[in-house]
Protein backbone atom coordinates (compact mmCIF):
# COMPACT_ATOMS: atom_id res chain seq x y z
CA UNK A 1 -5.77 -10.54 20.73
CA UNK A 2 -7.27 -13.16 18.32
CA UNK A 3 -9.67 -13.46 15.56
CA UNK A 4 -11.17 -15.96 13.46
CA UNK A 5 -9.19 -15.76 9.77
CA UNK A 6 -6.47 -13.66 11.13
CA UNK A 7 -2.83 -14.74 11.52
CA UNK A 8 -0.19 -13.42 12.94
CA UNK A 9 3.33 -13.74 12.07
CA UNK A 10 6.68 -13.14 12.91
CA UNK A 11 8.13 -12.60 9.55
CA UNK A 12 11.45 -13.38 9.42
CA UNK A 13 14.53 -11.49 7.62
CA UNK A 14 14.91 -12.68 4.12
CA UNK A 15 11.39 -13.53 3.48
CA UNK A 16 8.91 -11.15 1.31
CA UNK A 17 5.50 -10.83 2.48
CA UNK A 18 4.35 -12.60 -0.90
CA UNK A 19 6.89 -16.02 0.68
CA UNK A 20 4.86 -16.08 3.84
CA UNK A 21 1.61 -15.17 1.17
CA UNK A 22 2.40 -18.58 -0.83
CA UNK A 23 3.70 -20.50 2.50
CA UNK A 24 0.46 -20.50 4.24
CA UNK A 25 -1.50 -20.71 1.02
CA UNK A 26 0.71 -24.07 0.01
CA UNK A 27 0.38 -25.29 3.54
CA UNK A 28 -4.06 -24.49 3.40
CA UNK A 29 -3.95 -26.70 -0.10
CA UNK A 30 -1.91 -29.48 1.31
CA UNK A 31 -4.34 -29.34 4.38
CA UNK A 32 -7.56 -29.63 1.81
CA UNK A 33 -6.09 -32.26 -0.13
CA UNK A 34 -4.87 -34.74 2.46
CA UNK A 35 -8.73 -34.46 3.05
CA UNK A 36 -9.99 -35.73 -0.74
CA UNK A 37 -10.74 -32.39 -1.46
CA UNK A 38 -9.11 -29.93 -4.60
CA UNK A 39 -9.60 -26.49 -2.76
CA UNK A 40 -11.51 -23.28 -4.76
CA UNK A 41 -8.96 -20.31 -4.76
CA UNK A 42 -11.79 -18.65 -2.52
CA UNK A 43 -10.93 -21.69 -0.04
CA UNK A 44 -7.03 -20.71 -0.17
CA UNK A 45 -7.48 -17.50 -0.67
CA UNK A 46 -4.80 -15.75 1.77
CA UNK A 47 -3.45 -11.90 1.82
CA UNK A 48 -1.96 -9.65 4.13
CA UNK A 49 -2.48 -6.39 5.93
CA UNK A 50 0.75 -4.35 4.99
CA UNK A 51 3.87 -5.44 3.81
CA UNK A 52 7.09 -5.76 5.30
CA UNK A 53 10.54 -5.48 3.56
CA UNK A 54 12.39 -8.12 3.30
CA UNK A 55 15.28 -7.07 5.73
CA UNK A 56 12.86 -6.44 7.78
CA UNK A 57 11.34 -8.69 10.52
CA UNK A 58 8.13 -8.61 12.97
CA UNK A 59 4.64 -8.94 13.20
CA UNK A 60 2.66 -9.38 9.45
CA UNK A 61 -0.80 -9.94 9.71
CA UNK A 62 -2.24 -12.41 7.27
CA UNK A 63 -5.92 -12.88 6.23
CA UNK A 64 -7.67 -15.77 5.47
CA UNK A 65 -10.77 -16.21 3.14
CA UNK A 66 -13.56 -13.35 3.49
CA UNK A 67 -11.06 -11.50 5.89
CA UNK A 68 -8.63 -10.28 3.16
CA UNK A 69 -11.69 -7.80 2.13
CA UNK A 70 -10.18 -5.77 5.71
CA UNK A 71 -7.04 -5.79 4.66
CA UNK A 72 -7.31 -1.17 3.76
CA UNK A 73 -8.72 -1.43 7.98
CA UNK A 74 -5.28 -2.31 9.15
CA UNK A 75 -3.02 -0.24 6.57
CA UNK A 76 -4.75 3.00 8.44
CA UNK A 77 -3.53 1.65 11.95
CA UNK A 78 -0.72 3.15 13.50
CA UNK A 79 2.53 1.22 14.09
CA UNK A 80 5.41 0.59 16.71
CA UNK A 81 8.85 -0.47 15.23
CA UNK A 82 12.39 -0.62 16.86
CA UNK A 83 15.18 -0.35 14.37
CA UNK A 84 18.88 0.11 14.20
CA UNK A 85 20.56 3.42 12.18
CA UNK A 86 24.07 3.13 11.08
CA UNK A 87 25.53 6.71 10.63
CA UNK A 88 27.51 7.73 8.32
CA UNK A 89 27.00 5.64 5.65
CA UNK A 90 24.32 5.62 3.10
CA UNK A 91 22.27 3.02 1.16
CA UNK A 92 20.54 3.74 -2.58
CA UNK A 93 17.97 1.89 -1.00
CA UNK A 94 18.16 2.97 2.62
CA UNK A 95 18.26 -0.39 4.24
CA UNK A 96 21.07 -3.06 3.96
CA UNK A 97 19.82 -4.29 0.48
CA UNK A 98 21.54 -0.97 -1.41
CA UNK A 99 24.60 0.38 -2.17
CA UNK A 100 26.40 1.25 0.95
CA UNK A 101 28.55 4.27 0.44
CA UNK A 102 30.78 5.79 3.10
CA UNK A 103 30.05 9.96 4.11
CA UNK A 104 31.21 11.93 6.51
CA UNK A 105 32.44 10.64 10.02
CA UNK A 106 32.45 13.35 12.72
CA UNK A 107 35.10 11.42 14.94
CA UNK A 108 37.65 11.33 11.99
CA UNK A 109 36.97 14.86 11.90
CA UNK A 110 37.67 15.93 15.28
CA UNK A 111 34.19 16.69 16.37
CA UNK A 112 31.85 14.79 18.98
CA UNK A 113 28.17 13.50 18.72
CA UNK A 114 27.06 13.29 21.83
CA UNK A 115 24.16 11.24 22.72
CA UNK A 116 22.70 14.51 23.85
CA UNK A 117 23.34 15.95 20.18
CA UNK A 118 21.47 12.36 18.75
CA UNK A 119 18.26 12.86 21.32
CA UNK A 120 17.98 17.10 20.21
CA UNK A 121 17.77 15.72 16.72
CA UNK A 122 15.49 13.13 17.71
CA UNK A 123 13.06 15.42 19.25
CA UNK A 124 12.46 17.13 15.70
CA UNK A 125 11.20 14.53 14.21
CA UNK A 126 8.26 14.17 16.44
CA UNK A 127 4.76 15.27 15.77
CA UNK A 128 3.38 15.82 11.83
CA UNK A 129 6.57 15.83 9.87
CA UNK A 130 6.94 15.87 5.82
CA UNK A 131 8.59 12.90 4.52
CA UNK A 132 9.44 11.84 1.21
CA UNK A 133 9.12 7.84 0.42
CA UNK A 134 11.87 5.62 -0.66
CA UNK A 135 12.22 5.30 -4.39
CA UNK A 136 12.61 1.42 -3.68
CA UNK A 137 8.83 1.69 -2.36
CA UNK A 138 5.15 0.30 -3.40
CA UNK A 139 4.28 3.71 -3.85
CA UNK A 140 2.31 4.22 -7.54
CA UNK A 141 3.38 7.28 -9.83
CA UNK A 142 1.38 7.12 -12.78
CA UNK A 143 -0.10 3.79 -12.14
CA UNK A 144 3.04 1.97 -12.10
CA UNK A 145 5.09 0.89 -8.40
CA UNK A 146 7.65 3.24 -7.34
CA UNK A 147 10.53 0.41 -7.30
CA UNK A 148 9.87 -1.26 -10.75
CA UNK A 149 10.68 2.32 -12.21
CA UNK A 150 13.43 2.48 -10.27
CA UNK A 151 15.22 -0.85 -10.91
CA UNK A 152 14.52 -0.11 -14.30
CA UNK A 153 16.96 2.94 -13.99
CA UNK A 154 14.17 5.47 -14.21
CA UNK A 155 13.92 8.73 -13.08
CA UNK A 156 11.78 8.51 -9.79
CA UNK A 157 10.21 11.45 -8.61
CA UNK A 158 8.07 10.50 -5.29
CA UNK A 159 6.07 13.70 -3.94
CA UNK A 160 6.46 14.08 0.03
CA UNK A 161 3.71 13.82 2.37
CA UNK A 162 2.84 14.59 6.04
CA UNK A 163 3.27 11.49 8.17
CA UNK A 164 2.57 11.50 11.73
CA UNK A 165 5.22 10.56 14.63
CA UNK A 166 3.71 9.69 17.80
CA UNK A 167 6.86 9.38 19.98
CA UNK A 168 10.66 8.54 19.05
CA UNK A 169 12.68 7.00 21.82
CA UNK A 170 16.66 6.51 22.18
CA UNK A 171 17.18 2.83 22.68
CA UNK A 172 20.83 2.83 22.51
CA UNK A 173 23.60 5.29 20.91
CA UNK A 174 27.09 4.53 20.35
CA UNK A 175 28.60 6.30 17.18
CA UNK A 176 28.08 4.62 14.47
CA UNK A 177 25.08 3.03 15.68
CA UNK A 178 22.03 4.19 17.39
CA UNK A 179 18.73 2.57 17.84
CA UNK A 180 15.36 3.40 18.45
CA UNK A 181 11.80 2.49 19.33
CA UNK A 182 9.23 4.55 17.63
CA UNK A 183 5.35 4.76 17.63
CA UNK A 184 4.11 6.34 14.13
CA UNK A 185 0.89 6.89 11.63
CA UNK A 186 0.17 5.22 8.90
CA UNK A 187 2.27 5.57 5.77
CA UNK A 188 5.29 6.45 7.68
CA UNK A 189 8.57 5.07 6.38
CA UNK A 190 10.90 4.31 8.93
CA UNK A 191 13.90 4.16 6.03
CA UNK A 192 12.91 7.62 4.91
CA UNK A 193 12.75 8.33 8.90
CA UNK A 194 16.51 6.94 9.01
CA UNK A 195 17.92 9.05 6.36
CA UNK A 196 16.23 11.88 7.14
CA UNK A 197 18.02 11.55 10.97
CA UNK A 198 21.33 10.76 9.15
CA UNK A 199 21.09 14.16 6.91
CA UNK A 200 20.03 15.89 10.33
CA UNK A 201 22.93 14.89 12.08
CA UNK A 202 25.33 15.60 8.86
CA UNK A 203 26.52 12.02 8.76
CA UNK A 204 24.52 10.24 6.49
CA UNK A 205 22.64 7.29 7.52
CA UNK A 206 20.82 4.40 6.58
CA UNK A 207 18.27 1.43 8.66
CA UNK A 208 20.40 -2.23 8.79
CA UNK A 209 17.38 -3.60 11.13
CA UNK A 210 13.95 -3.07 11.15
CA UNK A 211 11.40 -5.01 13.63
CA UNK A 212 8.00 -4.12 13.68
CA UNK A 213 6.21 -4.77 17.27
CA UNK A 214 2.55 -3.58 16.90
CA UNK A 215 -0.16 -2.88 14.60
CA UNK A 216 -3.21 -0.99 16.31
CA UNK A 217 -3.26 -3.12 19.36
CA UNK A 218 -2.20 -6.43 17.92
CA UNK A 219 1.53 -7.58 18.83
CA UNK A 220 4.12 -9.47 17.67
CA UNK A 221 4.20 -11.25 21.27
CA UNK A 222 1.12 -13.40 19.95
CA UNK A 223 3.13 -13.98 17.02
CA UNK A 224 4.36 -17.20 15.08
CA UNK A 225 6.86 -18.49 12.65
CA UNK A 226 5.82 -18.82 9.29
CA UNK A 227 6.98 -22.62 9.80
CA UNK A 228 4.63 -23.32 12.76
CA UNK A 229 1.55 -22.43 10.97
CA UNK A 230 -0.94 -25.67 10.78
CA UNK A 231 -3.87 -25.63 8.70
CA UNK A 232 -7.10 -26.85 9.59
């Protein structure tokens, strides 16, 4: 699925949605002056339809020009991710970016966790769940971003929320790792989603991977590297 002014990209790990931002912006100026031409900022003017973290890799949408005014249309799509879950360990963050910290391990303790026991889990967390969003989030309390209070070592309080979870599907499971596929609402955090499984299970658990596949019905399949992108 195409449009005029939209671009889709396969973000990689270790990039920020603003790098791919300034990337295709840099690569639109260099583009306008090979041509003779110093470029408005409404000619380079480039945004993007929901952020990815960093660790994180899969399909961002970027808009071009007038098209960044649709950017709030895409934040309300749902979403299909797959990610990996290490059990019992946790992260300050909840991906591979925080303090990892050791909990309990069932094995050590004499006790099984079946893949059975990971999929009756699984099954709760279907449907309209509450969730509560990462500290290290974009999410505003009092006007100001959830994760510059937080890295400023200040008490963050973030209110939980219903969230909607379409369908959550057992990829693979083998203790301490299990992933999963799962098809969710907007403002669903599959971090929160991670630790929220770990403290289900009573290990602990954070998200090392995160790929995002769809957005509505645009996919990461149509997808290109940040590198490849040529402007016109």
């Amino acid at each position: 699925m195409k449009e005029e002014n939209i671009v889709l990209i396969d973000k990689p790990a270790s990039w920020t949605s603003f790098d791919v931002v300034a990337k295709l912006r840099g690569q639109m100026k260099h583009a306008y002056l090979e041509k003779g031409i110093r470029p408005t900022k409404r000619q380079i003017r480039v945004g993007h339809a929901g952020t990815l973290d960093p660790f994180a890799t899969g399909l961002l949408i970027i808009l071009l020009g007038n098209a960044t005014k649709k950017a709030g249309e895409f934040l309300k799509l749902d979403k299909v991710y797959e990610a990996e879950i290490i059990l019992g360990q946790t992260s300050t963050t909840g991906d591979p970016e925080g303090d990892i910290t050791p909990t309990a391990n069932p094995l050590a303790q004499g006790r099984t966790l079946s893949k059975t026991e990971v999929e009756e889990v699984l099954g709760r967390f279907t449907g309209e769940i509450r969730q509560r969003p990462p500290i290290f989030s974009a999410i505003k309390i009092n006007g100001q971003r959830a994760y510059k209070l937080a890295r400023d070592g200040k008490a963050v309080e973030v209110p939980e929320r219903m969230v909607t979870i379409h369908s959550l599907e057992l990829l693979e499971y083998e203790y301490p790792k299990l992933k999963i596929r799962t098809h969710v609402g907007s403002g669903t955090y599959i971090r929160s989603l991670a630790v929220d499984i770990g403290e289900a299970l009573g290990t602990g658990a954070y998200c090392r991977e995160l790929r995002r596949l769809q957005v509505g019905n645009w996919d990461v399949t149509d997808a290109i590297q940040p590198t490849d992108f040529a402007a016109k």
